[in-house]
N, C-alpha and C. Protein backbone atom coordinates (compact mmCIF):
# COMPACT_ATOMS: atom_id res chain seq x y z
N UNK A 1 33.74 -3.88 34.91
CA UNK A 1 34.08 -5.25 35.25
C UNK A 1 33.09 -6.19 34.59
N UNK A 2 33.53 -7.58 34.26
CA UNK A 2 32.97 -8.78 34.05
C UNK A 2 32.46 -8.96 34.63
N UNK A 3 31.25 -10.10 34.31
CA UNK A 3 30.55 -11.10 35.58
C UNK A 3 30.69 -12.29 34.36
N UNK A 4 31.12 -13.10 34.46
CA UNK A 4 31.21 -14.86 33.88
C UNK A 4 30.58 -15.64 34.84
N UNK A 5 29.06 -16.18 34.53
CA UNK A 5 28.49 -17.19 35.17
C UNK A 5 29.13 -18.93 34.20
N UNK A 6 29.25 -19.45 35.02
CA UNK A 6 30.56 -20.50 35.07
C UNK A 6 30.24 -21.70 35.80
N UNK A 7 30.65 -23.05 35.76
CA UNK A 7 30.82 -23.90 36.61
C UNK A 7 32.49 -24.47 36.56
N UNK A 8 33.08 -25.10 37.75
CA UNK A 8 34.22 -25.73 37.46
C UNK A 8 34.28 -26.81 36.57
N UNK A 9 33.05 -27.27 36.34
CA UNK A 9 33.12 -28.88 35.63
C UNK A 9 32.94 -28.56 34.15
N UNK A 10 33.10 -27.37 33.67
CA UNK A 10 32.31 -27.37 32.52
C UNK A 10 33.73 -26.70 31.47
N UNK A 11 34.24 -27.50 30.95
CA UNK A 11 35.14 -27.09 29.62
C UNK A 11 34.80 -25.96 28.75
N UNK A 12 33.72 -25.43 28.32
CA UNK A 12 33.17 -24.65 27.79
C UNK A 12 33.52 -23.38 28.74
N UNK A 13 33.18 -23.41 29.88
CA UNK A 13 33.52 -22.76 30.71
C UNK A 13 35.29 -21.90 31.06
N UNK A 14 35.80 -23.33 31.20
CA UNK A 14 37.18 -23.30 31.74
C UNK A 14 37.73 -22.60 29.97
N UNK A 15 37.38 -22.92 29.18
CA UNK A 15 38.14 -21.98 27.86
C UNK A 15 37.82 -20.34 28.05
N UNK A 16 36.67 -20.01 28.89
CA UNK A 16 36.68 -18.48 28.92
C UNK A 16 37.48 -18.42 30.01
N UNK A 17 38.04 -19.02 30.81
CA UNK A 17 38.15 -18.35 31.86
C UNK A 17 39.95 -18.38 31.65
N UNK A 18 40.34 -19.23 31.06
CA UNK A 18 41.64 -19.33 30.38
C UNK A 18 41.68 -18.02 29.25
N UNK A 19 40.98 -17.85 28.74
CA UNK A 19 41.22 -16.53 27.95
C UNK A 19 40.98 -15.13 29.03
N UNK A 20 40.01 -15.12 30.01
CA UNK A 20 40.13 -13.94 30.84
C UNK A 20 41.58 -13.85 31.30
N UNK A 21 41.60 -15.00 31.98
CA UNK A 21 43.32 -14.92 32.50
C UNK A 21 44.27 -14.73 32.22
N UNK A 22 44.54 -15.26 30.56
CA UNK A 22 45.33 -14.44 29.58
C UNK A 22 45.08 -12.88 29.07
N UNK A 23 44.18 -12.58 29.52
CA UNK A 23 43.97 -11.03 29.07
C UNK A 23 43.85 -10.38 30.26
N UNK A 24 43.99 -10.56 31.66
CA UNK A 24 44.64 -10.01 32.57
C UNK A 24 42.79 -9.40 32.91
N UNK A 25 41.56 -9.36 32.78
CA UNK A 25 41.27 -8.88 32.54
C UNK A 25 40.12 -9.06 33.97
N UNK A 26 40.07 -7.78 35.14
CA UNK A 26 39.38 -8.47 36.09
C UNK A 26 37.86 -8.84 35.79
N UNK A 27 37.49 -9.73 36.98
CA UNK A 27 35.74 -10.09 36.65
C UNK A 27 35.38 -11.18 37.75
N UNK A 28 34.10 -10.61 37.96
CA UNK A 28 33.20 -11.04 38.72
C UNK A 28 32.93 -12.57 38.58
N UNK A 29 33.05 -14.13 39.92
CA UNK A 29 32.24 -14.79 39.61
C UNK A 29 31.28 -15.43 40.30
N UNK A 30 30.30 -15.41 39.14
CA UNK A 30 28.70 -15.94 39.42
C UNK A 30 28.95 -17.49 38.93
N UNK A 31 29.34 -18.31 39.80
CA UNK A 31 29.18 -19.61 39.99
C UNK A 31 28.28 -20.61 40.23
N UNK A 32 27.65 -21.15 39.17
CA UNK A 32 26.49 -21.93 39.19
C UNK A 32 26.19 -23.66 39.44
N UNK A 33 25.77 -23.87 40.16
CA UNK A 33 25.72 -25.41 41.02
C UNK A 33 25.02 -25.97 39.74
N UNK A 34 25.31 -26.93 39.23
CA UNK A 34 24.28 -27.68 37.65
C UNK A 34 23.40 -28.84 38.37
N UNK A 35 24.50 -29.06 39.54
CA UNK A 35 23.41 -30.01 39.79
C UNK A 35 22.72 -29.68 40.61
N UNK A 36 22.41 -28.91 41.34
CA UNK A 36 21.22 -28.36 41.65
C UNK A 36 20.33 -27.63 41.16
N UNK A 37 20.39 -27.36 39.48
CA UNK A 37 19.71 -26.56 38.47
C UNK A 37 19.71 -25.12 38.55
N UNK A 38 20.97 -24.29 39.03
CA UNK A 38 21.39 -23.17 38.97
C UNK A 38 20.82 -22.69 37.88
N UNK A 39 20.73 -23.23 36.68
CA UNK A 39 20.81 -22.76 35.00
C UNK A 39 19.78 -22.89 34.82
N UNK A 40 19.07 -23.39 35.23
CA UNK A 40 17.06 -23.75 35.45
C UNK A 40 16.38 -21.78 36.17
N UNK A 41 17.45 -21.82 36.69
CA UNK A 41 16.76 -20.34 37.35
C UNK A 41 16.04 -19.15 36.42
N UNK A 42 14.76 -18.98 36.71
CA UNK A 42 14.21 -17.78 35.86
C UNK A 42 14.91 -16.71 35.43
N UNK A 43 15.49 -16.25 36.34
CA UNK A 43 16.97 -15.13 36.06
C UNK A 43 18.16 -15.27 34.97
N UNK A 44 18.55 -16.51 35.57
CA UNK A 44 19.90 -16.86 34.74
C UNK A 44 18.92 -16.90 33.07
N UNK A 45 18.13 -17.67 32.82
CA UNK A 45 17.45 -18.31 31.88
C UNK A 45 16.84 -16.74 30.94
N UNK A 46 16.65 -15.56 31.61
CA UNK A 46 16.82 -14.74 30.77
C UNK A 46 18.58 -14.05 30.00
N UNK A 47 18.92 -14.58 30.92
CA UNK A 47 20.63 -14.18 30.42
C UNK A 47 20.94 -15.17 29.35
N UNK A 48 20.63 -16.61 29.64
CA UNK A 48 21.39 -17.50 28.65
C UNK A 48 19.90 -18.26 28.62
N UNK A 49 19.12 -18.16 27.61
CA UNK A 49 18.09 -19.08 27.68
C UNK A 49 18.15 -20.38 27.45
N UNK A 50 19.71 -20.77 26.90
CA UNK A 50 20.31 -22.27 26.14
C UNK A 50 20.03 -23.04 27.54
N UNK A 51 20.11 -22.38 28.54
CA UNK A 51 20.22 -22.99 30.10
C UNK A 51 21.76 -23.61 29.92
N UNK A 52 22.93 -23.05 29.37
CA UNK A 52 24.22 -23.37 29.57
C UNK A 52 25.37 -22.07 29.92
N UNK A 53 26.15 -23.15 30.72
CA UNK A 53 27.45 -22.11 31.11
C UNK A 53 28.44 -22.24 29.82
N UNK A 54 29.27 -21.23 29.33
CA UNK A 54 29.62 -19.87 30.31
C UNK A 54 27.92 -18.85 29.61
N UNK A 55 27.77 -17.81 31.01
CA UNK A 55 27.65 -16.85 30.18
C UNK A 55 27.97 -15.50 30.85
N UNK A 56 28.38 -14.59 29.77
CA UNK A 56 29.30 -13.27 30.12
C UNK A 56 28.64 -12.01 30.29
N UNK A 57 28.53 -11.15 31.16
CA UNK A 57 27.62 -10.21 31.26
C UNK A 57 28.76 -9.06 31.10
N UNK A 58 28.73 -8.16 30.39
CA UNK A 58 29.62 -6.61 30.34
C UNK A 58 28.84 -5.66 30.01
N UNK A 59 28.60 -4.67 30.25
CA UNK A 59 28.10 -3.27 30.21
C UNK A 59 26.68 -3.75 30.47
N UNK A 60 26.30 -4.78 31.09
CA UNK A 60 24.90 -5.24 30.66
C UNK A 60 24.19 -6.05 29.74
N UNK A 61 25.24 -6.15 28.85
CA UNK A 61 24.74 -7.18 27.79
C UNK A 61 25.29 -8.30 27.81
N UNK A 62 24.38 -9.36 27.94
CA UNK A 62 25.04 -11.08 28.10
C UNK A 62 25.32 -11.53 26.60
N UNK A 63 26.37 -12.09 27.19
CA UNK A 63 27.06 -12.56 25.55
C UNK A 63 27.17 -14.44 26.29
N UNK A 64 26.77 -15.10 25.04
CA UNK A 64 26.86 -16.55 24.98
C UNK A 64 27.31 -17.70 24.92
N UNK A 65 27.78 -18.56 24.24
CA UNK A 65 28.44 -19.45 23.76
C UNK A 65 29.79 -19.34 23.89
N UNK A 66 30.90 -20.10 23.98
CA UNK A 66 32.42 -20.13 24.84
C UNK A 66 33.08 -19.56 24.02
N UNK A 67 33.21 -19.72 22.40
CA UNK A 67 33.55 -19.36 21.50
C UNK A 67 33.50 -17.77 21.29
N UNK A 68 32.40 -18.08 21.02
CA UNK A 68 31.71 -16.18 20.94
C UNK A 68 32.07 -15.21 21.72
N UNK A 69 31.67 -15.68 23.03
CA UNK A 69 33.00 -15.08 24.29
C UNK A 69 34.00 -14.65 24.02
N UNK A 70 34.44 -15.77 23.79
CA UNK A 70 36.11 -15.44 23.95
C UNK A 70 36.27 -14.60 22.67
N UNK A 71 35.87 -14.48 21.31
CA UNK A 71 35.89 -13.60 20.24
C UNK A 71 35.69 -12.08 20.92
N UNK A 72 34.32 -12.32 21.10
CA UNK A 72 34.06 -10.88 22.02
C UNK A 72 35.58 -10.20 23.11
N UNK A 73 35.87 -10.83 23.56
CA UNK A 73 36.83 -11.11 24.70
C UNK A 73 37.67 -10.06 23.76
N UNK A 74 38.04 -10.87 22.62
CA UNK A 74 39.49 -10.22 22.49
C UNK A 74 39.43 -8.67 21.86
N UNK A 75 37.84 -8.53 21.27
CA UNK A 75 37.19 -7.50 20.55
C UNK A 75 37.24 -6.21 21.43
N UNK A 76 36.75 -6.41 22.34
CA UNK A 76 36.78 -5.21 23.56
C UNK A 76 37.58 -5.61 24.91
N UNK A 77 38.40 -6.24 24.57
CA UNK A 77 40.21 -6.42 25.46
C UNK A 77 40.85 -6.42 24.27
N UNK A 78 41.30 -5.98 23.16
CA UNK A 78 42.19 -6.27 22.48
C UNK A 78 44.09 -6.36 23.03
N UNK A 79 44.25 -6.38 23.98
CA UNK A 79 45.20 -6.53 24.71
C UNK A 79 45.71 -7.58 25.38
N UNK A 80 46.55 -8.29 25.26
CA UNK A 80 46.98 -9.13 24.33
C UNK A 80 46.28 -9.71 23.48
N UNK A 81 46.59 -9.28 22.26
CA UNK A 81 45.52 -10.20 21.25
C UNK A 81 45.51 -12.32 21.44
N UNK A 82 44.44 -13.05 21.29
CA UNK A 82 44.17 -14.46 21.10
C UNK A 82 44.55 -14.80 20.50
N UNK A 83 43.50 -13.85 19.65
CA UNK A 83 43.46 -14.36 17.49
C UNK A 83 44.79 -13.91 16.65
N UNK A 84 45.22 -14.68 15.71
CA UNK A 84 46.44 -14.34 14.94
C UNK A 84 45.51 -13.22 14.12
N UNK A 85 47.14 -12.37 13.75
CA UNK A 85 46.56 -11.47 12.99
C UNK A 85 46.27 -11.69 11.57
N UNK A 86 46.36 -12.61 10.81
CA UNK A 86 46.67 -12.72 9.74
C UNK A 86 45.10 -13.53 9.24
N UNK A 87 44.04 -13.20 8.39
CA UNK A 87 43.03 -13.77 7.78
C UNK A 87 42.57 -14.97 7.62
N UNK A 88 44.07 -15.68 6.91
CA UNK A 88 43.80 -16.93 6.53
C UNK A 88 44.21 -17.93 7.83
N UNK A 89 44.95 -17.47 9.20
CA UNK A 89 45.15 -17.94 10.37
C UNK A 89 44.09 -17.69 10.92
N UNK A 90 43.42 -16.82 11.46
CA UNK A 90 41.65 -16.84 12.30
C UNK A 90 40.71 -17.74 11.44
N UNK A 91 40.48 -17.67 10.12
CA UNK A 91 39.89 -19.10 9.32
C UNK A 91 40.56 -20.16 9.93
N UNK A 92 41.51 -21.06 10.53
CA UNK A 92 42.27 -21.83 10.86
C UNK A 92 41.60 -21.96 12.11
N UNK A 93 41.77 -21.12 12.89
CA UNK A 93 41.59 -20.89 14.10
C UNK A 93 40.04 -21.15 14.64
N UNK A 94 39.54 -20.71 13.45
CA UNK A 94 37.76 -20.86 13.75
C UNK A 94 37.74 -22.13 13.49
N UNK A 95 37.84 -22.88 12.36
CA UNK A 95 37.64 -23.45 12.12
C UNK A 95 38.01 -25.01 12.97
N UNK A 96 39.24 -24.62 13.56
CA UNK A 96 40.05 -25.60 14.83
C UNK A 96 38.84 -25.68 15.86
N UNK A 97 38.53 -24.35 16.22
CA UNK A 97 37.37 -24.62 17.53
C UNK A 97 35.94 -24.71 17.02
N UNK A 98 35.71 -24.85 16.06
CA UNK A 98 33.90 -25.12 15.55
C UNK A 98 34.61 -26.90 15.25
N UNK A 99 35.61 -27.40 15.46
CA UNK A 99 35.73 -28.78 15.02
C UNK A 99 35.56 -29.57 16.69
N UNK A 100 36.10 -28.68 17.18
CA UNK A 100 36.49 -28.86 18.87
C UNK A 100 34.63 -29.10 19.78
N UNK A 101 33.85 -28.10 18.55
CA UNK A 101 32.17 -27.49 19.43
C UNK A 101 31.85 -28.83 19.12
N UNK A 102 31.81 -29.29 17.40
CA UNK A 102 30.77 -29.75 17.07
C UNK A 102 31.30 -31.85 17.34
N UNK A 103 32.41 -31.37 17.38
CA UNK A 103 33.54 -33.31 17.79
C UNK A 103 33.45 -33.36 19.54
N UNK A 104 34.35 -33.09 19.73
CA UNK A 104 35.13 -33.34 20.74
C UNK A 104 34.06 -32.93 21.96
N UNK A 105 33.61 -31.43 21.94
CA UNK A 105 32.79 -30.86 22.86
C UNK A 105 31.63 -32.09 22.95
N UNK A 106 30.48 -31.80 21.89
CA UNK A 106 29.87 -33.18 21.94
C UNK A 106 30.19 -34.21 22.74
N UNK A 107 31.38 -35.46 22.54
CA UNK A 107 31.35 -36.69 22.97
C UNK A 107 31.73 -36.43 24.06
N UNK A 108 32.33 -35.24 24.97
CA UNK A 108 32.45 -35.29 26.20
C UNK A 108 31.43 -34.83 27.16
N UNK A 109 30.57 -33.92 26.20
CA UNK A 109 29.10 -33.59 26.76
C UNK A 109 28.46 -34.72 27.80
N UNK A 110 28.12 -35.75 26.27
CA UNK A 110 27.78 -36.95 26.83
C UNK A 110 28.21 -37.27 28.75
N UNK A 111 29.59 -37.60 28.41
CA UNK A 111 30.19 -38.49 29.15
C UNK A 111 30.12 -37.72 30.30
N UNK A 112 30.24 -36.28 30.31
CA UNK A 112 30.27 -35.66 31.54
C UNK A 112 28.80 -35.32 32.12
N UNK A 113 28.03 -35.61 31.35
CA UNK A 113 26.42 -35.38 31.49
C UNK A 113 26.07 -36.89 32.92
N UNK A 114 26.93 -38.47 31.66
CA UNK A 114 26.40 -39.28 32.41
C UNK A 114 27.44 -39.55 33.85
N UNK A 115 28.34 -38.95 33.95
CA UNK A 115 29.16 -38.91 35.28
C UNK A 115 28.83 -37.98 36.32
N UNK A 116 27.97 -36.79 35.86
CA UNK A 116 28.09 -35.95 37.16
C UNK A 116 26.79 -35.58 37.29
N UNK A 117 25.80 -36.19 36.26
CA UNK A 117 23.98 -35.92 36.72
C UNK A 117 23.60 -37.53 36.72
């Protein structure tokens, strides 16, 4: 089984947990309060030292970033596959969500930073 440490408020978040759910795939959750500095914790902070959600623990090894996740995700769930099968479609595909990390993720960072801390 999974463990996905997670918050509800966190988009980064809610994209792994939309891909667990599409991959049927059970798992543990470790739900972290931000505003009470859950992610500040000595513990967590060896799992994800970024001090950000998501992060994914399987066989023991924490895996990182929402993206990466969900890659991982489909790597060892290959059932239902995410990713298209086709080369020049996962270039597409990456490239759609590194536009999503480095745009969109960003300016809502902000906004959700100054609304809920």
């Amino acid at each position: 089984m999974i463990e996905l440490y997670h918050n509800d408020m966190s988009t980064c978040a809610q994209k792994v947990r939309f891909a667990v759910a599409e991959k049927g795939v059970p798992w543990q959750s470790r739900h972290l309060d931000l505003r009470a500095r859950d992610q500040q914790n000595p513990e967590y902070l060896k799992l994800n030292p970024n001090a950000v959600v998501p992060t994914l623990v399987h066989d023991g090894v924490a895996i990182i970033e929402s993206n990466v996740i969900n890659e991982y995700l489909d790597d060892a769930f290959p059932d239902p596959p995410l990713r298209p099968s086709e080369a020049a479609d996962r270039a597409r595909m990456r490239l759609w969500t590194k536009r999503l990390d480095e745009g969109l993720h960003a300016d809502t960072g902000v906004l959700s930073t100054a609304i809920a801390f």
